[in-house]
PDB file of N, CA and C in Angstrom:
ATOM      1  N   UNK A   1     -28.332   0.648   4.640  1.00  0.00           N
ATOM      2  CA  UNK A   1     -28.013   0.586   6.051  1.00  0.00           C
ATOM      3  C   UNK A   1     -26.520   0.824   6.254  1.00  0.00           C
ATOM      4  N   UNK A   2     -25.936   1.470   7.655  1.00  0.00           N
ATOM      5  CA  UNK A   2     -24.664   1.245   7.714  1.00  0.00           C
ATOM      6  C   UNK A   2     -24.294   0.260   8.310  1.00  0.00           C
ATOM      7  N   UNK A   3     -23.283  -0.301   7.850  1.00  0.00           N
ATOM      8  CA  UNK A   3     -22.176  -1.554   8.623  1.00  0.00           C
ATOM      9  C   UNK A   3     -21.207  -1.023   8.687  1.00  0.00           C
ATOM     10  N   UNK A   4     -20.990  -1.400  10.111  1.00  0.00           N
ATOM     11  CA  UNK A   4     -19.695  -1.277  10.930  1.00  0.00           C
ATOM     12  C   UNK A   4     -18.687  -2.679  10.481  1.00  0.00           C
ATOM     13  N   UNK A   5     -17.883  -3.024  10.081  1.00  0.00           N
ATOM     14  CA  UNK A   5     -17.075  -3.859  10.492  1.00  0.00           C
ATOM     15  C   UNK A   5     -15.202  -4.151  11.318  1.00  0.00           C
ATOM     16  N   UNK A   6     -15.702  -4.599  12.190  1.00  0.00           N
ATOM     17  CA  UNK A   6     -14.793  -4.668  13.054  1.00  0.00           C
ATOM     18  C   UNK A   6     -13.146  -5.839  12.486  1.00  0.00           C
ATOM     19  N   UNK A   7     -12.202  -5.776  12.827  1.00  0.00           N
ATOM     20  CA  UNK A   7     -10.827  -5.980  12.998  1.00  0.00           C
ATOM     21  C   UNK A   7     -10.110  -6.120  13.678  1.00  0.00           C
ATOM     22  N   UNK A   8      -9.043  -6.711  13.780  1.00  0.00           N
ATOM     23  CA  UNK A   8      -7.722  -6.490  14.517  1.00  0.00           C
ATOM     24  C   UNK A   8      -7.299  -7.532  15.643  1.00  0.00           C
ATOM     25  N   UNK A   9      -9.056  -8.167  15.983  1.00  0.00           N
ATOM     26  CA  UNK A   9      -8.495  -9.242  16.935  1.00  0.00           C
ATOM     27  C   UNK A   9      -7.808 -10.509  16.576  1.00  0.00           C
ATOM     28  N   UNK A  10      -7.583 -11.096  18.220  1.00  0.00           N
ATOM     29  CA  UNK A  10      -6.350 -11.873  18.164  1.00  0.00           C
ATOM     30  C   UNK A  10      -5.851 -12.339  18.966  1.00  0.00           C
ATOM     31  N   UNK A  11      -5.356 -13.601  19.550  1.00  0.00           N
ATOM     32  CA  UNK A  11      -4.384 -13.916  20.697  1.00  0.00           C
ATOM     33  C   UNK A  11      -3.024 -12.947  20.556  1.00  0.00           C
ATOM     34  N   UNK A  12      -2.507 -12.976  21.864  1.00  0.00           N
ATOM     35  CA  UNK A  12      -1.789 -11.997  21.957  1.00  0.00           C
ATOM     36  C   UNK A  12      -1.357 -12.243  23.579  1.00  0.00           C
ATOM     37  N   UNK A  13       0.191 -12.084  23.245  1.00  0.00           N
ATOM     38  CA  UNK A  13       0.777 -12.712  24.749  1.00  0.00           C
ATOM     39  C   UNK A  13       0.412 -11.256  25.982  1.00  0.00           C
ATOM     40  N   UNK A  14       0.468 -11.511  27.321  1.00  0.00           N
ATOM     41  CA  UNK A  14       0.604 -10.584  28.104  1.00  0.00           C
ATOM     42  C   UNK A  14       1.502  -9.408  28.056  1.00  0.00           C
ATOM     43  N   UNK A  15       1.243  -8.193  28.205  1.00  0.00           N
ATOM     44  CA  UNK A  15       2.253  -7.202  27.728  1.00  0.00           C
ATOM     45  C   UNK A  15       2.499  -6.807  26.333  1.00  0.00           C
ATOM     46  N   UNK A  16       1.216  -7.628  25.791  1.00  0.00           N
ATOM     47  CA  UNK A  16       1.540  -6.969  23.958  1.00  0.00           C
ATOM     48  C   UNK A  16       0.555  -5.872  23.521  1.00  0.00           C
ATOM     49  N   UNK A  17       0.504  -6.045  22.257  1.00  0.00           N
ATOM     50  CA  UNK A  17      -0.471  -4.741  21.980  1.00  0.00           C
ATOM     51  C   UNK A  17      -1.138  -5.470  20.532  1.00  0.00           C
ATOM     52  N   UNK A  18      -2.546  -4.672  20.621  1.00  0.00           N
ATOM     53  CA  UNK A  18      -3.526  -4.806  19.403  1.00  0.00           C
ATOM     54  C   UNK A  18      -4.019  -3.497  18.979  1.00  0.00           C
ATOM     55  N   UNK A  19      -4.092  -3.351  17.348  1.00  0.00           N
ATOM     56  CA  UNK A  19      -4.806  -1.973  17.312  1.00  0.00           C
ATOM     57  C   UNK A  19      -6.451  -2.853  16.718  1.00  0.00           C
ATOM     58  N   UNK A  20      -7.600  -2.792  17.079  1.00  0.00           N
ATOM     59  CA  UNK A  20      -8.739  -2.691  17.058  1.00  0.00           C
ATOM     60  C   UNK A  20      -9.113  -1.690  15.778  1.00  0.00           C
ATOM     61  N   UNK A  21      -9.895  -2.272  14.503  1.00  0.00           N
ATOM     62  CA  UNK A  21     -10.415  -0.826  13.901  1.00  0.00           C
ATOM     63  C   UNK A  21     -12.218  -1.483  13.453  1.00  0.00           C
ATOM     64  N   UNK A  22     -12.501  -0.383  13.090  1.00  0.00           N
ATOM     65  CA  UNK A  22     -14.272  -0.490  13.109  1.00  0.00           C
ATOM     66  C   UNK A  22     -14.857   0.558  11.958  1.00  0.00           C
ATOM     67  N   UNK A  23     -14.796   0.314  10.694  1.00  0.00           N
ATOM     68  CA  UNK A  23     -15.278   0.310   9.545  1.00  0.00           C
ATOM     69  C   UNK A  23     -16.233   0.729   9.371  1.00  0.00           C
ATOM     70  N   UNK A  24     -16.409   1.901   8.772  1.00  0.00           N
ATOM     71  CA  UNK A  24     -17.898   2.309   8.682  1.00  0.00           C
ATOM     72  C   UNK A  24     -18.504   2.114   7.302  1.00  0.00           C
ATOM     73  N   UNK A  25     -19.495   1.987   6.555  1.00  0.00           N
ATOM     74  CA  UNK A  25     -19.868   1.995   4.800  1.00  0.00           C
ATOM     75  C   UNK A  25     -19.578   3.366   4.811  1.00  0.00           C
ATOM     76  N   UNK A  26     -19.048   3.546   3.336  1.00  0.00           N
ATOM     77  CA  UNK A  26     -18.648   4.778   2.540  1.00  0.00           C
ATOM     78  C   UNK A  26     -19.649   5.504   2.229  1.00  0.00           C
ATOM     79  N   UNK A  27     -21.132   5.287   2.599  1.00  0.00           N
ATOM     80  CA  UNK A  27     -22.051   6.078   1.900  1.00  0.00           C
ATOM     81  C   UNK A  27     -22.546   7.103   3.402  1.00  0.00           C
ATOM     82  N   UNK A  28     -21.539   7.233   3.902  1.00  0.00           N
ATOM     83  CA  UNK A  28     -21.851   8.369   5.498  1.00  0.00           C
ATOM     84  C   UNK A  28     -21.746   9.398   5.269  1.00  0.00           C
ATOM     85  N   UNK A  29     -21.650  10.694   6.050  1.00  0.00           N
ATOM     86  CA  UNK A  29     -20.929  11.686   5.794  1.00  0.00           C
ATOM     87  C   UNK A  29     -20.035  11.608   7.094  1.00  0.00           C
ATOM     88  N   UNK A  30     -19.971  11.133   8.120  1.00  0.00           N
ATOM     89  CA  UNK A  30     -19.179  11.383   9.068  1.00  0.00           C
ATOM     90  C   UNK A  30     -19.584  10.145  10.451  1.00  0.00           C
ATOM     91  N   UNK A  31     -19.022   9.967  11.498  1.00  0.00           N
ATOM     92  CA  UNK A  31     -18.962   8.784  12.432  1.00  0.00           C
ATOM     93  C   UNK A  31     -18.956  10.326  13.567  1.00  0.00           C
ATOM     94  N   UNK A  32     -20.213  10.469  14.054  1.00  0.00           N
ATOM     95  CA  UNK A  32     -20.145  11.274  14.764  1.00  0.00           C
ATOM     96  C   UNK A  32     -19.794  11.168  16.186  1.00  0.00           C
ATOM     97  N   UNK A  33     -19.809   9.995  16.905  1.00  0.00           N
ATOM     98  CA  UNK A  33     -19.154   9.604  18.373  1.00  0.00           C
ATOM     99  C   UNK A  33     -19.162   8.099  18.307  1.00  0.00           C
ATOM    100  N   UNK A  34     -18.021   8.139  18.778  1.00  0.00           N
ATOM    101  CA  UNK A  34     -17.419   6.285  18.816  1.00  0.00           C
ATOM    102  C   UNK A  34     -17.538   5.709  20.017  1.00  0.00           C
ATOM    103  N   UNK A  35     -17.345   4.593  20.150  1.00  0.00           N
ATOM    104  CA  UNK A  35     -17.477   3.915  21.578  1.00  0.00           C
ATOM    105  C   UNK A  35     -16.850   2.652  20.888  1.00  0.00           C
ATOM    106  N   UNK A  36     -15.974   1.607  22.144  1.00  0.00           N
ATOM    107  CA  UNK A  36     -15.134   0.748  22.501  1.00  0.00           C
ATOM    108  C   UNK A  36     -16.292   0.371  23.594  1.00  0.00           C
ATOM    109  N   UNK A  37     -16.811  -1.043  23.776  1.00  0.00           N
ATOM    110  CA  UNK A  37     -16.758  -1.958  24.662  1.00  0.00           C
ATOM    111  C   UNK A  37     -16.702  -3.514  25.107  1.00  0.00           C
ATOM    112  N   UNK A  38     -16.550  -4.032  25.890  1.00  0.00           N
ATOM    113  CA  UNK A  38     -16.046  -5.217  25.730  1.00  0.00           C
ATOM    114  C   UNK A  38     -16.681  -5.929  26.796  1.00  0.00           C
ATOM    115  N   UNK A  39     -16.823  -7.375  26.310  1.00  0.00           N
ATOM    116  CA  UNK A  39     -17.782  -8.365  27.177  1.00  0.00           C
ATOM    117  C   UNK A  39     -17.134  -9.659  27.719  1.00  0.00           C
ATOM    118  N   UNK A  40     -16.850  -9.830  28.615  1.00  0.00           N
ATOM    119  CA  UNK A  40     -16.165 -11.302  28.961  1.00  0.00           C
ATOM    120  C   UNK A  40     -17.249 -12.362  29.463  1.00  0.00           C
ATOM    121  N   UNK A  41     -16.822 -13.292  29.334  1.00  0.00           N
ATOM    122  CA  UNK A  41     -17.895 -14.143  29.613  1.00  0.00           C
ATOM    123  C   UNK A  41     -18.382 -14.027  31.302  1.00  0.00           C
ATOM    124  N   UNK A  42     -19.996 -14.416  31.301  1.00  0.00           N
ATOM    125  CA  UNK A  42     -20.001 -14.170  32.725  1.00  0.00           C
ATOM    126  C   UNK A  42     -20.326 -13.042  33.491  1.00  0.00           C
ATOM    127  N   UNK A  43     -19.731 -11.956  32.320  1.00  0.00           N
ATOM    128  CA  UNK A  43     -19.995 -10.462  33.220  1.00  0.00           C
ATOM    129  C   UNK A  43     -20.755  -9.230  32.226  1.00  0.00           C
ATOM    130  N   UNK A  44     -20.995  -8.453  33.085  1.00  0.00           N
ATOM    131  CA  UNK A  44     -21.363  -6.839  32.115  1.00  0.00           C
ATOM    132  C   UNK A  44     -21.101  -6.623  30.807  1.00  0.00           C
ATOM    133  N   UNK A  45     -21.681  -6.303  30.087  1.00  0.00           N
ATOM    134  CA  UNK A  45     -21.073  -5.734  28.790  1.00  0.00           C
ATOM    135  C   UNK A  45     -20.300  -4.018  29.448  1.00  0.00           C
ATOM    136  N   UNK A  46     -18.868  -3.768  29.671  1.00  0.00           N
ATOM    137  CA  UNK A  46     -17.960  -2.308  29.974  1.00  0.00           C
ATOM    138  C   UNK A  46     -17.816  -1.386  28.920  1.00  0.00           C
ATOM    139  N   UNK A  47     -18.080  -0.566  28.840  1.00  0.00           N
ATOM    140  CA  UNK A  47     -17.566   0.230  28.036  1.00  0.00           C
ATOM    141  C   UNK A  47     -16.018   0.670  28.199  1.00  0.00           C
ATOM    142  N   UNK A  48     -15.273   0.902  27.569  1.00  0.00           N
ATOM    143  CA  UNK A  48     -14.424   0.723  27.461  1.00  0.00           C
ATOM    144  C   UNK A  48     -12.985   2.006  26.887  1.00  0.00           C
ATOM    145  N   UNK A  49     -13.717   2.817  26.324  1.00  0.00           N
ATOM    146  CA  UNK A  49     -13.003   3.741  25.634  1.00  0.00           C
ATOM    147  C   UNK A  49     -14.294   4.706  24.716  1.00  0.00           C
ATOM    148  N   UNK A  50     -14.357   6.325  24.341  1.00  0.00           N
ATOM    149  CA  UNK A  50     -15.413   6.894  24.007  1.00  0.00           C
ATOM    150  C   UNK A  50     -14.516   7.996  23.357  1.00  0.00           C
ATOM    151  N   UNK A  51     -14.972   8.301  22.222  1.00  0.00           N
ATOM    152  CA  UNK A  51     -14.867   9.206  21.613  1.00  0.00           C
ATOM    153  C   UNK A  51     -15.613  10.421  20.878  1.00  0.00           C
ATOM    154  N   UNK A  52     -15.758  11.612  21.157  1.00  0.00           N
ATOM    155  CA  UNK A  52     -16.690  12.661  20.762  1.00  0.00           C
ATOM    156  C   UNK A  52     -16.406  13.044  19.699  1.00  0.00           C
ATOM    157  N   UNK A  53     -17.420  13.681  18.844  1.00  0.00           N
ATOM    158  CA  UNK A  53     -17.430  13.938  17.788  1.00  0.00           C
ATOM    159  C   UNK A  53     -16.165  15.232  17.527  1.00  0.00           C
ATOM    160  N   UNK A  54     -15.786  16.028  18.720  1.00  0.00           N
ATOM    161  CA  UNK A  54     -14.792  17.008  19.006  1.00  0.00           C
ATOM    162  C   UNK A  54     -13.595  16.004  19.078  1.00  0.00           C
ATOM    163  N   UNK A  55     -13.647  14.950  19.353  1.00  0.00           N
ATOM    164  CA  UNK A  55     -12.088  13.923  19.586  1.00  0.00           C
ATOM    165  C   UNK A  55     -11.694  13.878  20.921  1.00  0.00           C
ATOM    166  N   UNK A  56     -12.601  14.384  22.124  1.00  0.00           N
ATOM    167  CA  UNK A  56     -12.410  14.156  23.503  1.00  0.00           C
ATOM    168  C   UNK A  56     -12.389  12.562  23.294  1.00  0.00           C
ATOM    169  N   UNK A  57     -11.681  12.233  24.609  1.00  0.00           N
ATOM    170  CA  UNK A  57     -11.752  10.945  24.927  1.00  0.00           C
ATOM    171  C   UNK A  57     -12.211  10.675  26.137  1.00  0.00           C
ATOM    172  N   UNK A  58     -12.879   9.053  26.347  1.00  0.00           N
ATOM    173  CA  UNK A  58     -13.159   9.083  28.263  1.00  0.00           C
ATOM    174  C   UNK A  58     -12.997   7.654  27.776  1.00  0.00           C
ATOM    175  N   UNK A  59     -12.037   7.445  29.299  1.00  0.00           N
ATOM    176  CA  UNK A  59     -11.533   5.693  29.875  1.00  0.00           C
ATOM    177  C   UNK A  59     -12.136   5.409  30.511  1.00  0.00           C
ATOM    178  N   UNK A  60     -12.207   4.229  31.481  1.00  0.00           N
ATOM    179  CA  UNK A  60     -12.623   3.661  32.839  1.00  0.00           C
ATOM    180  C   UNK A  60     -11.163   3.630  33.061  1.00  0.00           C
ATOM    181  N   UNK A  61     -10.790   3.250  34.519  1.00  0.00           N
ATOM    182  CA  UNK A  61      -9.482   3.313  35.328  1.00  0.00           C
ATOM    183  C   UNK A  61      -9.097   1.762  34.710  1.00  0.00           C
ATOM    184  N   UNK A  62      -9.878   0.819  34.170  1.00  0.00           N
ATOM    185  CA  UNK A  62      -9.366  -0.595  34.031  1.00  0.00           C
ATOM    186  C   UNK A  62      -8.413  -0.495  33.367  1.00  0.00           C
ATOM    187  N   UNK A  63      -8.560   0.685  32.067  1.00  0.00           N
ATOM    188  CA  UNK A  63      -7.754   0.679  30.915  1.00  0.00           C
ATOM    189  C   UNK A  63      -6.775   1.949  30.654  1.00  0.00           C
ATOM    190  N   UNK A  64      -7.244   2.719  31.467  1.00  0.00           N
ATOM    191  CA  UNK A  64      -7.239   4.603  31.128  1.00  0.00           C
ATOM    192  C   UNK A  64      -5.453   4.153  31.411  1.00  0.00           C
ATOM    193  N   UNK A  65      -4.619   4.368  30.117  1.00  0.00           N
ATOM    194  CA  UNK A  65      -3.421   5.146  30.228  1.00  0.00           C
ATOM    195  C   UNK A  65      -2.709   3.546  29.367  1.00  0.00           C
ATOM    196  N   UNK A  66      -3.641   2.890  28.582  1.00  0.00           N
ATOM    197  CA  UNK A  66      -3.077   1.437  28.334  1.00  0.00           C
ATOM    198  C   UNK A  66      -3.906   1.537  26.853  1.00  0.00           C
ATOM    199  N   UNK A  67      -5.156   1.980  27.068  1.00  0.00           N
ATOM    200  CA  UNK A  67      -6.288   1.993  25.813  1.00  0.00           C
ATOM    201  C   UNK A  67      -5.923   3.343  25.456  1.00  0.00           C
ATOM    202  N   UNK A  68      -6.257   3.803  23.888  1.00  0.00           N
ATOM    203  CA  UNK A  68      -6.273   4.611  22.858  1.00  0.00           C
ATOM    204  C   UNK A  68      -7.600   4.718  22.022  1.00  0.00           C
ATOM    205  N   UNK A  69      -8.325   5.377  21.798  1.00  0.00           N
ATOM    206  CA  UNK A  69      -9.412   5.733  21.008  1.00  0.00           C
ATOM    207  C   UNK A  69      -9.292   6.985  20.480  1.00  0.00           C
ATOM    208  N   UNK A  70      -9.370   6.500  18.588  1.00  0.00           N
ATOM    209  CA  UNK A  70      -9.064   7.417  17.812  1.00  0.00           C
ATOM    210  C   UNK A  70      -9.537   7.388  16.697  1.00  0.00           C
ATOM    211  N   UNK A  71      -9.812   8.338  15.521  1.00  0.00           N
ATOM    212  CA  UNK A  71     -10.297   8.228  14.584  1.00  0.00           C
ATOM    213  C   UNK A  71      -9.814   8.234  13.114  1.00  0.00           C
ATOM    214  N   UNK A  72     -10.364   8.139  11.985  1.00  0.00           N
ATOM    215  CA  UNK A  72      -9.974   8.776  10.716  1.00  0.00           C
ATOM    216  C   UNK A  72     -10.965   8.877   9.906  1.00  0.00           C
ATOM    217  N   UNK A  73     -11.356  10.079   9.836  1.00  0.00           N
ATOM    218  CA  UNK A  73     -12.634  10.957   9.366  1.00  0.00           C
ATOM    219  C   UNK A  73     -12.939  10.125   7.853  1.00  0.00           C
ATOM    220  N   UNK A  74     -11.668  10.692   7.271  1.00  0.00           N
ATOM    221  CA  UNK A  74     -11.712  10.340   5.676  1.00  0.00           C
ATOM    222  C   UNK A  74     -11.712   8.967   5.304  1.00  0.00           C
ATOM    223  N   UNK A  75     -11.442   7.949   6.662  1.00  0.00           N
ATOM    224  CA  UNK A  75     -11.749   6.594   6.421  1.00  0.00           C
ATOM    225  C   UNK A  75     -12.223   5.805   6.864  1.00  0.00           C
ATOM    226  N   UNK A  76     -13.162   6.695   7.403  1.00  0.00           N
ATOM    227  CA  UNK A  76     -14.680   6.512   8.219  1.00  0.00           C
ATOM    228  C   UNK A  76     -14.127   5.594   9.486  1.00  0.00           C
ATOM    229  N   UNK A  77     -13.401   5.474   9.931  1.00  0.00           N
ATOM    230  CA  UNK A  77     -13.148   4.489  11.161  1.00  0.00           C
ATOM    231  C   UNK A  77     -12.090   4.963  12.068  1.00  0.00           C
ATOM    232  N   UNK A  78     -12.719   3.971  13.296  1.00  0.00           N
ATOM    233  CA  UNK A  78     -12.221   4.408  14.724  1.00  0.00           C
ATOM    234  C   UNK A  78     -11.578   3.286  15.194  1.00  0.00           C
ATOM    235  N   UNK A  79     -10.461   3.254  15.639  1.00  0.00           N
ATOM    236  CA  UNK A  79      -9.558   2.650  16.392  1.00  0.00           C
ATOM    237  C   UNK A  79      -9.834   2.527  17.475  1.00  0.00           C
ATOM    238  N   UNK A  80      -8.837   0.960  18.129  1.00  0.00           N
ATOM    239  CA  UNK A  80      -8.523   1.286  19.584  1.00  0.00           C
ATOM    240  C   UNK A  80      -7.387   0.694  19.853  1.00  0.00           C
ATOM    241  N   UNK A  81      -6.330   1.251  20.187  1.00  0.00           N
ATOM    242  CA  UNK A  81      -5.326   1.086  20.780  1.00  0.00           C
ATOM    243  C   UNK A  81      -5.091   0.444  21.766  1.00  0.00           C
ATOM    244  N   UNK A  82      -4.278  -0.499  21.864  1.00  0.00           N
ATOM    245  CA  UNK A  82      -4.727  -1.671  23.285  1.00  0.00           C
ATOM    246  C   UNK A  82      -3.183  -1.759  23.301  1.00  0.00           C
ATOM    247  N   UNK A  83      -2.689  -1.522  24.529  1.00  0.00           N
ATOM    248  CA  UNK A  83      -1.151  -2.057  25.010  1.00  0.00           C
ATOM    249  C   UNK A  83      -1.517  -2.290  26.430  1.00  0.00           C
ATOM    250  N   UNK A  84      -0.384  -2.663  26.552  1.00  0.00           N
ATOM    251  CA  UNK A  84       0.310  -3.775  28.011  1.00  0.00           C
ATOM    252  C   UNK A  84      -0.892  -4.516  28.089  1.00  0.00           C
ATOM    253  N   UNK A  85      -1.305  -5.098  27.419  1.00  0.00           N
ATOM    254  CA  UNK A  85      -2.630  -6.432  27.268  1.00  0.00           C
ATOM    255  C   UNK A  85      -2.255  -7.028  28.778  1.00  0.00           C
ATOM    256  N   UNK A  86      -3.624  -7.483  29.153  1.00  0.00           N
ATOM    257  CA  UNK A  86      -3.655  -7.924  30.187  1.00  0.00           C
ATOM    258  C   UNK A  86      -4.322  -9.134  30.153  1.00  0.00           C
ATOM    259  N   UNK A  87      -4.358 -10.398  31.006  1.00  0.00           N
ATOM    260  CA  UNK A  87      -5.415 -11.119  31.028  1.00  0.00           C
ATOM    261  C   UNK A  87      -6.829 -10.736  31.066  1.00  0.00           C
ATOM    262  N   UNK A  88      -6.925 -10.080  31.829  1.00  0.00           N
ATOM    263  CA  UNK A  88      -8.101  -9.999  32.160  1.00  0.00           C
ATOM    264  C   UNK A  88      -8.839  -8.873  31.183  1.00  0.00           C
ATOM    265  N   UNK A  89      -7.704  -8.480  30.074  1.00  0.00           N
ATOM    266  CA  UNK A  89      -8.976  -8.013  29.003  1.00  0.00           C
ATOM    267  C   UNK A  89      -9.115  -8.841  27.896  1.00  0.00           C
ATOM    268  N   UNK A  90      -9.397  -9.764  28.072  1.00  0.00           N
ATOM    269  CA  UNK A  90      -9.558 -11.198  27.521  1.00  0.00           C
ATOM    270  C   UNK A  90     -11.304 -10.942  27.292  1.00  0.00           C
ATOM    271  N   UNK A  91     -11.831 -10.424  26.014  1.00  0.00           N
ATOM    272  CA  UNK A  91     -13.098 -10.163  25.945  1.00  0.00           C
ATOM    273  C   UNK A  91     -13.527 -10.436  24.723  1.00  0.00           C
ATOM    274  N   UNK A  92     -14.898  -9.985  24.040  1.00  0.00           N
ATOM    275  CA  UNK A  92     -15.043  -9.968  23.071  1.00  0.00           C
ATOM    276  C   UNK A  92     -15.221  -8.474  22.622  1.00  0.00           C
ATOM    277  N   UNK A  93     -14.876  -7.503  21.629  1.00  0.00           N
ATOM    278  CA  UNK A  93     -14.767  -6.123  21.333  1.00  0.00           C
ATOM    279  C   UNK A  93     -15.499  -6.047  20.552  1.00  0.00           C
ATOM    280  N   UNK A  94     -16.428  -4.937  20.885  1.00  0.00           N
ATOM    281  CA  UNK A  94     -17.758  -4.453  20.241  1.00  0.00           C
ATOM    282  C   UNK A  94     -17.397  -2.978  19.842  1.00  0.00           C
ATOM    283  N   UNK A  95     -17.761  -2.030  18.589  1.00  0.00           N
ATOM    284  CA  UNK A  95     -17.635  -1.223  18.216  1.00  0.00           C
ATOM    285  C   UNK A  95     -18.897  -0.898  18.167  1.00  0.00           C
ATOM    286  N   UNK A  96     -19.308   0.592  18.742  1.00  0.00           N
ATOM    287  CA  UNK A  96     -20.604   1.308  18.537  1.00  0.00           C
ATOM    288  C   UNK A  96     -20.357   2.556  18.246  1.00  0.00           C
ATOM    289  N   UNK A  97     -21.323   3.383  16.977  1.00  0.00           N
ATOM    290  CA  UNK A  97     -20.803   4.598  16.453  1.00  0.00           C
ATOM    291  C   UNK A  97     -21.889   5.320  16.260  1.00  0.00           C
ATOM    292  N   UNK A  98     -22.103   6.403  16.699  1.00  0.00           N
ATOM    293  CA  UNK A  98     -23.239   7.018  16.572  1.00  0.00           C
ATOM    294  C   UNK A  98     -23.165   7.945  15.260  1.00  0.00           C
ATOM    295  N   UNK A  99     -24.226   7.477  14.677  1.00  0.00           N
ATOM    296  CA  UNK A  99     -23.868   8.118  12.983  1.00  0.00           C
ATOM    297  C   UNK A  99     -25.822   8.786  12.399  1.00  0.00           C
ATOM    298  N   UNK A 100     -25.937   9.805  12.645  1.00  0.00           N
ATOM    299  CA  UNK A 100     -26.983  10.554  12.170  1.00  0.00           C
ATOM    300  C   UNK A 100     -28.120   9.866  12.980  1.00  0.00           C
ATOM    301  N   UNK A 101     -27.756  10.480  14.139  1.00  0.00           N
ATOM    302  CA  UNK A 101     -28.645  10.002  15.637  1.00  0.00           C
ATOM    303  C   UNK A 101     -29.117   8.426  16.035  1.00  0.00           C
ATOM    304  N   UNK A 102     -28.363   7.411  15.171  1.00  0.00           N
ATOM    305  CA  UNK A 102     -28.596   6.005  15.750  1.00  0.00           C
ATOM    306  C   UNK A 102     -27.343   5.435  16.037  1.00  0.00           C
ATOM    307  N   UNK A 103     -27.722   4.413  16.911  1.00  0.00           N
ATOM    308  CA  UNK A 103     -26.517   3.914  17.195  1.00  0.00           C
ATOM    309  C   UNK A 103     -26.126   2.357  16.294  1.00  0.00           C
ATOM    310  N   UNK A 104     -25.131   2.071  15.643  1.00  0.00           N
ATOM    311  CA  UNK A 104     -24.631   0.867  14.893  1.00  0.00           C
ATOM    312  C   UNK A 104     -24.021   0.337  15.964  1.00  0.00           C
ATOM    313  N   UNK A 105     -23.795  -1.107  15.471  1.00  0.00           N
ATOM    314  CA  UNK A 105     -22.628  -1.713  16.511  1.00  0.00           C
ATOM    315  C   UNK A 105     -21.908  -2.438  15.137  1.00  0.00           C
ATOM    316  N   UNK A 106     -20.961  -2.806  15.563  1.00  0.00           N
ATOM    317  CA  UNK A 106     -19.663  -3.736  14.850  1.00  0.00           C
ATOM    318  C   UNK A 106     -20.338  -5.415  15.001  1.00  0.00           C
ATOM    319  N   UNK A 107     -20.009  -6.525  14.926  1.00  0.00           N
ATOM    320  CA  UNK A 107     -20.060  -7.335  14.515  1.00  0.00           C
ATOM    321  C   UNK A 107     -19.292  -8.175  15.999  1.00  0.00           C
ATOM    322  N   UNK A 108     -18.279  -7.334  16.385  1.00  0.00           N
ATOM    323  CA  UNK A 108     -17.728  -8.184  17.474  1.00  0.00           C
ATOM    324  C   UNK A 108     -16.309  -9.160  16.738  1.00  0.00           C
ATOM    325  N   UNK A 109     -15.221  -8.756  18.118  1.00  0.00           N
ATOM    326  CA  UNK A 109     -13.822  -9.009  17.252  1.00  0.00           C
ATOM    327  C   UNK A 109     -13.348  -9.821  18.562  1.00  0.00           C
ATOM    328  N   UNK A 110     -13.085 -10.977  18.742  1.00  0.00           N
ATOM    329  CA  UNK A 110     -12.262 -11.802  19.941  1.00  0.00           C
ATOM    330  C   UNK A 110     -10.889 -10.931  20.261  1.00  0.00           C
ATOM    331  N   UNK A 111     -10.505 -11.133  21.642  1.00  0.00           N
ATOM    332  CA  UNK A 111      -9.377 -10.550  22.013  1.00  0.00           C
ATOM    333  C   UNK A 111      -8.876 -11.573  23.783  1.00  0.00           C
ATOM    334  N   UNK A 112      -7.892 -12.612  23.069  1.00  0.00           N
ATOM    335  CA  UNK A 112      -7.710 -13.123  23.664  1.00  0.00           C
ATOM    336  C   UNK A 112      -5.796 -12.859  24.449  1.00  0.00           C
ATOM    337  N   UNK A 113      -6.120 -12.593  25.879  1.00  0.00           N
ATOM    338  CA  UNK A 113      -4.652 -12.373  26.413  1.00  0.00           C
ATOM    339  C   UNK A 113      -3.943 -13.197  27.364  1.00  0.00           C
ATOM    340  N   UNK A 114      -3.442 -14.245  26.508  1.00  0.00           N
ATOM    341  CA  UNK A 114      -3.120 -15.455  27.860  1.00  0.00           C
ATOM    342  C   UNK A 114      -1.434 -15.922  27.125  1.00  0.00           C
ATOM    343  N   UNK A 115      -0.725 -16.520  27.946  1.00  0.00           N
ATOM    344  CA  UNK A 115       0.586 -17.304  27.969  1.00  0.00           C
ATOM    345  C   UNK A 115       0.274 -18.682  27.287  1.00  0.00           C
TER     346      UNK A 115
END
């Protein structure tokens, strides 16, 4: 089976930054489209950040120009770039990767942004 495992979370004051990464097993040939989303208590599971197998990217406006989604082929994993942290992305971070037409998820990484 593949496992994803997720990283990087963390408290983290307002205005800081986290890089997020999401691990794929070595026995792949490739992480063909990535996805970032995140769940706060109470609400929706958002997606959050998307990446194509070409390396397009797509935001929502919550994050678009603050979030980063990116890859590394040869080390099977996808990032996410998180600056000017905000409260309110105070979530839990889920990694989903579409890898030879199914979808995996990550394990889930806390991301807490408070004073």
């Amino acid at each position: 089976q593949v496992q994803l495992v997720e990283s990087g979370g963390g408290l983290v004051q307002p205005g800081g930054s986290l890089r997020l990464s999401c691990a794929a097993s070595r026995n792949i040939f490739s992480i063909y489209a990535g996805n970032w989303y995140r769940q706060a208590p109470g609400k929706q599971r958002e997606l959050v950040a998307t990446i194509t197998n070409g390396d397009s990217t797509n935001y929502p406006d919550s994050v678009k120009g603050r979030f980063t989604i990116s890859r590394d082929n040869a080390k099977r994993t996808v990032y996410l770039q998180m600056n000017d942290l905000k409260p309110e992305d105070t979530a839990v971070y889920y990694c989903n990767c579409l890898i030879l037409g199914r979808d995996y998820w990550g394990q889930g990484t806390q991301v807490t942004v408070s004073s």
